[in-house]
Protein backbone atom coordinates (compact mmCIF):
# COMPACT_ATOMS: atom_id res chain seq x y z
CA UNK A 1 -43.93 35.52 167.28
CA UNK A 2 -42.11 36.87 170.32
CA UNK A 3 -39.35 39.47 169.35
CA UNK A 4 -37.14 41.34 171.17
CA UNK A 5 -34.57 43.74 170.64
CA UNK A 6 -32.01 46.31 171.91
CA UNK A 7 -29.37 48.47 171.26
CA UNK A 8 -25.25 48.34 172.44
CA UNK A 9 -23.90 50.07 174.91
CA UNK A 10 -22.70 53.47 173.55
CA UNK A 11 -18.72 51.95 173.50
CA UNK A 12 -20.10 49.34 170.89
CA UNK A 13 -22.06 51.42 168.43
CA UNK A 14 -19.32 51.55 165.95
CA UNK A 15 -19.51 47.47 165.53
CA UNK A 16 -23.15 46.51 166.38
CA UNK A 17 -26.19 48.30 165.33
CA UNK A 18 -28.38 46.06 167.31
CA UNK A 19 -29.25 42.81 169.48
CA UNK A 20 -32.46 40.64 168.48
CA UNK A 21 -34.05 37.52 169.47
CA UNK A 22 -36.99 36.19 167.62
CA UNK A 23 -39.03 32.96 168.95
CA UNK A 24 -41.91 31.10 167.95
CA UNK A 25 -43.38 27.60 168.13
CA UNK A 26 -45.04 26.17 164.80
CA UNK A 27 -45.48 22.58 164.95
CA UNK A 28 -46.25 21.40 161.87
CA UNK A 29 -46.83 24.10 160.08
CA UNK A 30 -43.95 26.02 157.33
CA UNK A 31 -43.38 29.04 156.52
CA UNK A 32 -41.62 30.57 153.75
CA UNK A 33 -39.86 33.72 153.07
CA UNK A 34 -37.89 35.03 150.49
CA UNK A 35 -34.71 37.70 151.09
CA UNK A 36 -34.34 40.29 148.75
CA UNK A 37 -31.01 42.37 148.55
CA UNK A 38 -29.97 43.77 151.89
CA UNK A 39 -27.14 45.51 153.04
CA UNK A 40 -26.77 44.43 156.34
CA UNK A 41 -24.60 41.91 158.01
CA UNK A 42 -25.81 39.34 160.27
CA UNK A 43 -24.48 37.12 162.55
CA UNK A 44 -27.30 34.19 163.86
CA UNK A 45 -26.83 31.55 166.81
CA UNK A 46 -30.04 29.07 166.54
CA UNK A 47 -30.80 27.95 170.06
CA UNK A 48 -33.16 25.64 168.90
CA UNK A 49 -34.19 23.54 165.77
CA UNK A 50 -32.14 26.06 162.08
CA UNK A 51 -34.17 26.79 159.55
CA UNK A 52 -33.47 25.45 156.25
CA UNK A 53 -32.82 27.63 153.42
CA UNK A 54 -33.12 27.27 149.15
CA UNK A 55 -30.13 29.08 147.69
CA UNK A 56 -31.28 29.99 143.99
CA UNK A 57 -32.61 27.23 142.44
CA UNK A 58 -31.15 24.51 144.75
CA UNK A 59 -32.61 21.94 147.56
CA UNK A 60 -33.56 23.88 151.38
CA UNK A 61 -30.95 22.92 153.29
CA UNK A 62 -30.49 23.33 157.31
CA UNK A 63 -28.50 26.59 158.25
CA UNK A 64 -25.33 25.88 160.35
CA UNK A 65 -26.26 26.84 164.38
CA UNK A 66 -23.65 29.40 163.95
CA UNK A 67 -23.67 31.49 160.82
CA UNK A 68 -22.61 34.90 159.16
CA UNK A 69 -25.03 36.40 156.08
CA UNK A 70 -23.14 38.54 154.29
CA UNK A 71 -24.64 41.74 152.39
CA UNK A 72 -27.11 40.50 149.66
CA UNK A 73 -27.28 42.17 146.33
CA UNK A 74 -30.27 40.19 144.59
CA UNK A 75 -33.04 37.75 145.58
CA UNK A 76 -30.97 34.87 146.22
CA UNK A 77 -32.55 32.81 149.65
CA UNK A 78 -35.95 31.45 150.10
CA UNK A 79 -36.14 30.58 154.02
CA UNK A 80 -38.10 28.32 155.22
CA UNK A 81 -39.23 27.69 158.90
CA UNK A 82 -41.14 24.82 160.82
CA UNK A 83 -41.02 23.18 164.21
CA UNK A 84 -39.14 25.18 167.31
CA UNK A 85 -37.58 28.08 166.52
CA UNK A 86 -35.31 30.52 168.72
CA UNK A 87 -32.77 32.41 167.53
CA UNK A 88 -30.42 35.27 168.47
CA UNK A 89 -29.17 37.79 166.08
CA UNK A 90 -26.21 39.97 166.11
CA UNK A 91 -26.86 42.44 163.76
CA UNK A 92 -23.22 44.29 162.81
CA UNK A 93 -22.38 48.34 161.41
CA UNK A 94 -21.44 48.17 158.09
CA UNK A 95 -17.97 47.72 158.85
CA UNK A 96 -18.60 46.12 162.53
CA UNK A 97 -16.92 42.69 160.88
CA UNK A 98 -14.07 43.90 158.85
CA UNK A 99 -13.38 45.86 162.35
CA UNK A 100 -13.77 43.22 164.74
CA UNK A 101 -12.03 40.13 162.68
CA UNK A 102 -10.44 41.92 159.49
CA UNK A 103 -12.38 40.30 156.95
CA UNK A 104 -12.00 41.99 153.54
CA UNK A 105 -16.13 41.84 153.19
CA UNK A 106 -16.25 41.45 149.92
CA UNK A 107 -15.71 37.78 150.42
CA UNK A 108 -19.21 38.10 152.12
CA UNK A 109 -21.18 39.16 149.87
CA UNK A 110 -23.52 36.87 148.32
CA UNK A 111 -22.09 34.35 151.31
CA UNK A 112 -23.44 32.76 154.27
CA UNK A 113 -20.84 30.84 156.05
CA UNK A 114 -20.70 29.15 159.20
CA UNK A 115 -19.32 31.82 161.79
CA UNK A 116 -16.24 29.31 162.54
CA UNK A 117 -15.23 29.85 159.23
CA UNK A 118 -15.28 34.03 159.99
CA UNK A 119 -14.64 34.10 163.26
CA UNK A 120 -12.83 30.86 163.85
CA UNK A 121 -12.07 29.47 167.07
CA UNK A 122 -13.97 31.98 168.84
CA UNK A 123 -17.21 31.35 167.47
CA UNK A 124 -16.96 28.13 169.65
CA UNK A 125 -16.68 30.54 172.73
CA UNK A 126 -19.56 33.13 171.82
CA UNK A 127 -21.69 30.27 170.78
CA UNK A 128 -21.16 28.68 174.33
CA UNK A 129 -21.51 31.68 176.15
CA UNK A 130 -25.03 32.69 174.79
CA UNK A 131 -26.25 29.10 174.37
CA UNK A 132 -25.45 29.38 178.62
CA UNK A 133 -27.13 32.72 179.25
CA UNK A 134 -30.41 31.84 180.22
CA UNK A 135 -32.34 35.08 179.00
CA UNK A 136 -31.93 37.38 176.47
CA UNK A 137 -30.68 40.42 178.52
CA UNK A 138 -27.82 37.99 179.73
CA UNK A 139 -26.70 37.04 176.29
CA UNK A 140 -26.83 40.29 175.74
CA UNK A 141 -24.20 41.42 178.27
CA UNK A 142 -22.09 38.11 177.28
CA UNK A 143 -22.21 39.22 173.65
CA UNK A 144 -20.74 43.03 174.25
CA UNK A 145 -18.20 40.90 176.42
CA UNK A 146 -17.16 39.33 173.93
CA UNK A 147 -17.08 41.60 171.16
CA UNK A 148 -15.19 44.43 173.48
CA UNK A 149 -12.47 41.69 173.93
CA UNK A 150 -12.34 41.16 170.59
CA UNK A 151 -11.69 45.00 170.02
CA UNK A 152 -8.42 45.11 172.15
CA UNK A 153 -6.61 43.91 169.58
CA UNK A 154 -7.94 45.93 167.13
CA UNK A 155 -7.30 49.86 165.66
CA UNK A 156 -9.94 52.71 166.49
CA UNK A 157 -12.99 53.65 164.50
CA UNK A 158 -12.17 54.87 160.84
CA UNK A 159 -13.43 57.21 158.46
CA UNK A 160 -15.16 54.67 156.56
CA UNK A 161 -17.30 53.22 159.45
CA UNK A 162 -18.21 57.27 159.87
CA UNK A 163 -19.23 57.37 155.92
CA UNK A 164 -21.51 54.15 156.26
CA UNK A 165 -22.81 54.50 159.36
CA UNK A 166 -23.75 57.87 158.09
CA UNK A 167 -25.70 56.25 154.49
CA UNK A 168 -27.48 54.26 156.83
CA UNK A 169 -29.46 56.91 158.78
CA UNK A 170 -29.99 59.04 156.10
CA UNK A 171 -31.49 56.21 154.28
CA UNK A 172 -28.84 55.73 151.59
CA UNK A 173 -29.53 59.60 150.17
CA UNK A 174 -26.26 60.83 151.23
CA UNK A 175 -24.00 62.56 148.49
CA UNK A 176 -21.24 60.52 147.70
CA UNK A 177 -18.59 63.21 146.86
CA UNK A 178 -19.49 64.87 150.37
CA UNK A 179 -18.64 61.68 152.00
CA UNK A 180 -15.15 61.47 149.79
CA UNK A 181 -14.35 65.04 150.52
CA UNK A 182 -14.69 64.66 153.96
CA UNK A 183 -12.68 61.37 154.33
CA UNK A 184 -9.43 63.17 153.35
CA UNK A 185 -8.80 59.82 150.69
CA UNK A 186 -8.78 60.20 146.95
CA UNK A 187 -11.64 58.98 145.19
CA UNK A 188 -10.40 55.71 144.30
CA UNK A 189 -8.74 55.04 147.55
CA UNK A 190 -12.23 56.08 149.13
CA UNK A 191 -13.96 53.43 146.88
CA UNK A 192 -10.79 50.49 147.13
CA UNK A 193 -11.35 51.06 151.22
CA UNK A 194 -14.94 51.47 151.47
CA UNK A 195 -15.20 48.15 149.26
CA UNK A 196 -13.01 45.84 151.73
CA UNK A 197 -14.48 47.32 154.42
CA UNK A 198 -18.31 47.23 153.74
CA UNK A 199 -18.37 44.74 150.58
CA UNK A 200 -19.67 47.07 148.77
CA UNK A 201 -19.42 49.57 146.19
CA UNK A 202 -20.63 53.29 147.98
CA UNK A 203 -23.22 53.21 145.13
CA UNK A 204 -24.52 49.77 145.50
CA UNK A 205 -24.25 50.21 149.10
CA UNK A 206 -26.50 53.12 149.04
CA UNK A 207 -29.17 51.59 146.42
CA UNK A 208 -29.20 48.26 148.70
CA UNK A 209 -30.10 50.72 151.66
CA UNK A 210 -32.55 52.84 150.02
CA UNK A 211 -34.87 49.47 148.70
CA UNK A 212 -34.52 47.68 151.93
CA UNK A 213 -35.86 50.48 153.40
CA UNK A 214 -38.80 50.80 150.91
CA UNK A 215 -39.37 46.94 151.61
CA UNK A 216 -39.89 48.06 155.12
CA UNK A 217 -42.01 50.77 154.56
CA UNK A 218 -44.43 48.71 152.84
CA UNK A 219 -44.24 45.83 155.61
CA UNK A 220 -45.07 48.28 157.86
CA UNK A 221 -47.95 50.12 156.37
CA UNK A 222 -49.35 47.92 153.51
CA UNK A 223 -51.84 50.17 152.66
CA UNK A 224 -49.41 52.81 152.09
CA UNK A 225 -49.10 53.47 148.15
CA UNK A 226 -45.87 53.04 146.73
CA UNK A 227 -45.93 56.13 145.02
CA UNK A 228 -45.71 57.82 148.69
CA UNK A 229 -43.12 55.64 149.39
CA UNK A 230 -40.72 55.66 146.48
CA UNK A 231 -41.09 59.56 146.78
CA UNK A 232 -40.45 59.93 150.59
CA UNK A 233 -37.07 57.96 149.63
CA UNK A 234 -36.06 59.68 146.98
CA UNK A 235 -36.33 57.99 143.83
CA UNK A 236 -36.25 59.58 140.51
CA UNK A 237 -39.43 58.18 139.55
CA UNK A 238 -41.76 55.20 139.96
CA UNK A 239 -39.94 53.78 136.85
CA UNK A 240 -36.77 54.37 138.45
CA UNK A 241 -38.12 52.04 141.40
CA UNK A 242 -39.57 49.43 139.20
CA UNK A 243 -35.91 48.84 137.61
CA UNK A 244 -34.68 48.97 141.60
CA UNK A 245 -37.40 45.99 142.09
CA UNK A 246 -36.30 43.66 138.84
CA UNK A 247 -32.51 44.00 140.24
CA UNK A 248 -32.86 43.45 143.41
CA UNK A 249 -36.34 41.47 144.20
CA UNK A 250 -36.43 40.30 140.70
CA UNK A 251 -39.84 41.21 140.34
CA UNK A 252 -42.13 44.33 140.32
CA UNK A 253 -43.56 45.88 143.28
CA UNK A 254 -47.07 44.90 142.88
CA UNK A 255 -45.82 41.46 143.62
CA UNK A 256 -44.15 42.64 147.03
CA UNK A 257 -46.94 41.24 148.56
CA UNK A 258 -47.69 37.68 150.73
CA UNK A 259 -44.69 35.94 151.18
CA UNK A 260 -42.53 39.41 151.34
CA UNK A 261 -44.55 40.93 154.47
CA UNK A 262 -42.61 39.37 157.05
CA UNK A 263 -40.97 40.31 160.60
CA UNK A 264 -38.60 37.71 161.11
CA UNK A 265 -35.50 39.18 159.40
CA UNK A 266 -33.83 41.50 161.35
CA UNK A 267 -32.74 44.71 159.76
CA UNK A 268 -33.62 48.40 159.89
């Protein structure tokens, strides 16, 4: 599988945490993934054949060639991918989409719409414009045009973006009151904003960080033992991370194994 991926220029880091591409060829042949809960937000333009994906117990269906994936907060997709596959990911800050459209993201969560249903008529342009770039550095650049026309219209960077942007790269292990006391809000207005803006709770938001980064701890080092992993990221105990597993994989961590040590999801 050919991947590729890069950051924003420095006057998009506030909205997009990264650019990816992932590509590969496989005939015949299927394979199958499922997502566990995830905090990120995604937006995906298929430039060749979408994969089809099993929402909870229903039939795989094909995936619109333009779609959003909301934060996920249990096991809910099963992906599965045959044929040609190229897509290009845009993979957003926490509150990159409220920012950029003014979606209240809780209506995301749990959700994968088509992007014209987010983004509206303008999906019709971005999709066009990287469908017409004929690498991925180019769609790139055509992307960050895009999104900084977008942004004209829209207000400044906010404290909340600062908060979750800041659970992020410490992992979700940051102290919730510090993050309150510093956003000059009351509590509840700190928890009301950071909802619409993220889609999440600050706790949930922080526990979906935390075991998506344990998930790709163990990707990357399956030999690794959990133990060392659920205590580098700071959970109580190993029955803390077992309960952490049943919510949000639905199943314990010795069964994190096969299907669940992929590289095509973007994240991290």
């Amino acid at each position: 599988m050919d991947i590729k991926r890069t950051l924003p220029g420095s006057q998009l880091r506030g909205v997009v945490r990264a650019f990816e591409e992932r590509r590969v060829e496989l005939g015949r042949a299927v394979l199958a993934w499922p997502v566990a809960a995830r905090p990120h937000q995604i937006l995906n333009i298929h430039l060749a054949e979408p994969y089809r994906v099993r929402i909870d117990d229903g039939q795989a269906k094909p995936t619109p060639d333009m779609s959003v994936i909301g934060p996920q907060t249990y096991r809910r997709a099963h992906v599965f991918l045959s044929g040609s596959i190229h897509v290009f990911n845009i993979l957003f800050q926490p509150t990159g989409l409220n920012r950029l459209v003014g979606i209240n993201m809780t209506s995301l969560v749990n959700q994968d719409p088509a992007a014209s249903d987010v983004l509206g008529r303008s999906a019709t342009v971005l999709g066009d414009v990287v469908r017409m770039a004929p690498d991925f550095d180019l769609r790139v650049a055509a992307v960050e045009r895009w999104i900084e026309a977008k942004l004209e219209s829209r207000g400044p960077d906010c404290t909340i973006g600062l908060a979750s942007r800041r659970m992020i790269a410490v992992q979700g292990r940051a102290r919730i009151e510090r993050l309150v006391a510093r956003s000059g809000f009351s509590t509840s207005q700190f928890q009301r904003r950071f909802a619409a803006q993220v889609g999440m709770t600050p706790k949930l938001f922080a526990r979906t960080i935390r075991f998506d980064r344990a998930l790709v701890a163990h990707r990357d080092a399956p030999d690794r033992p959990w133990t060392e992993i659920v205590h580098e990221l700071g959970y109580f105990d190993q029955a803390h991370f077992i309960r952490e597993c049943h919510v949000f994989a639905g199943l314990p961590p010795g069964r994190l194994v096969g299907d669940w040590e992929n590289i095509f999801f973007p994240g991290g």
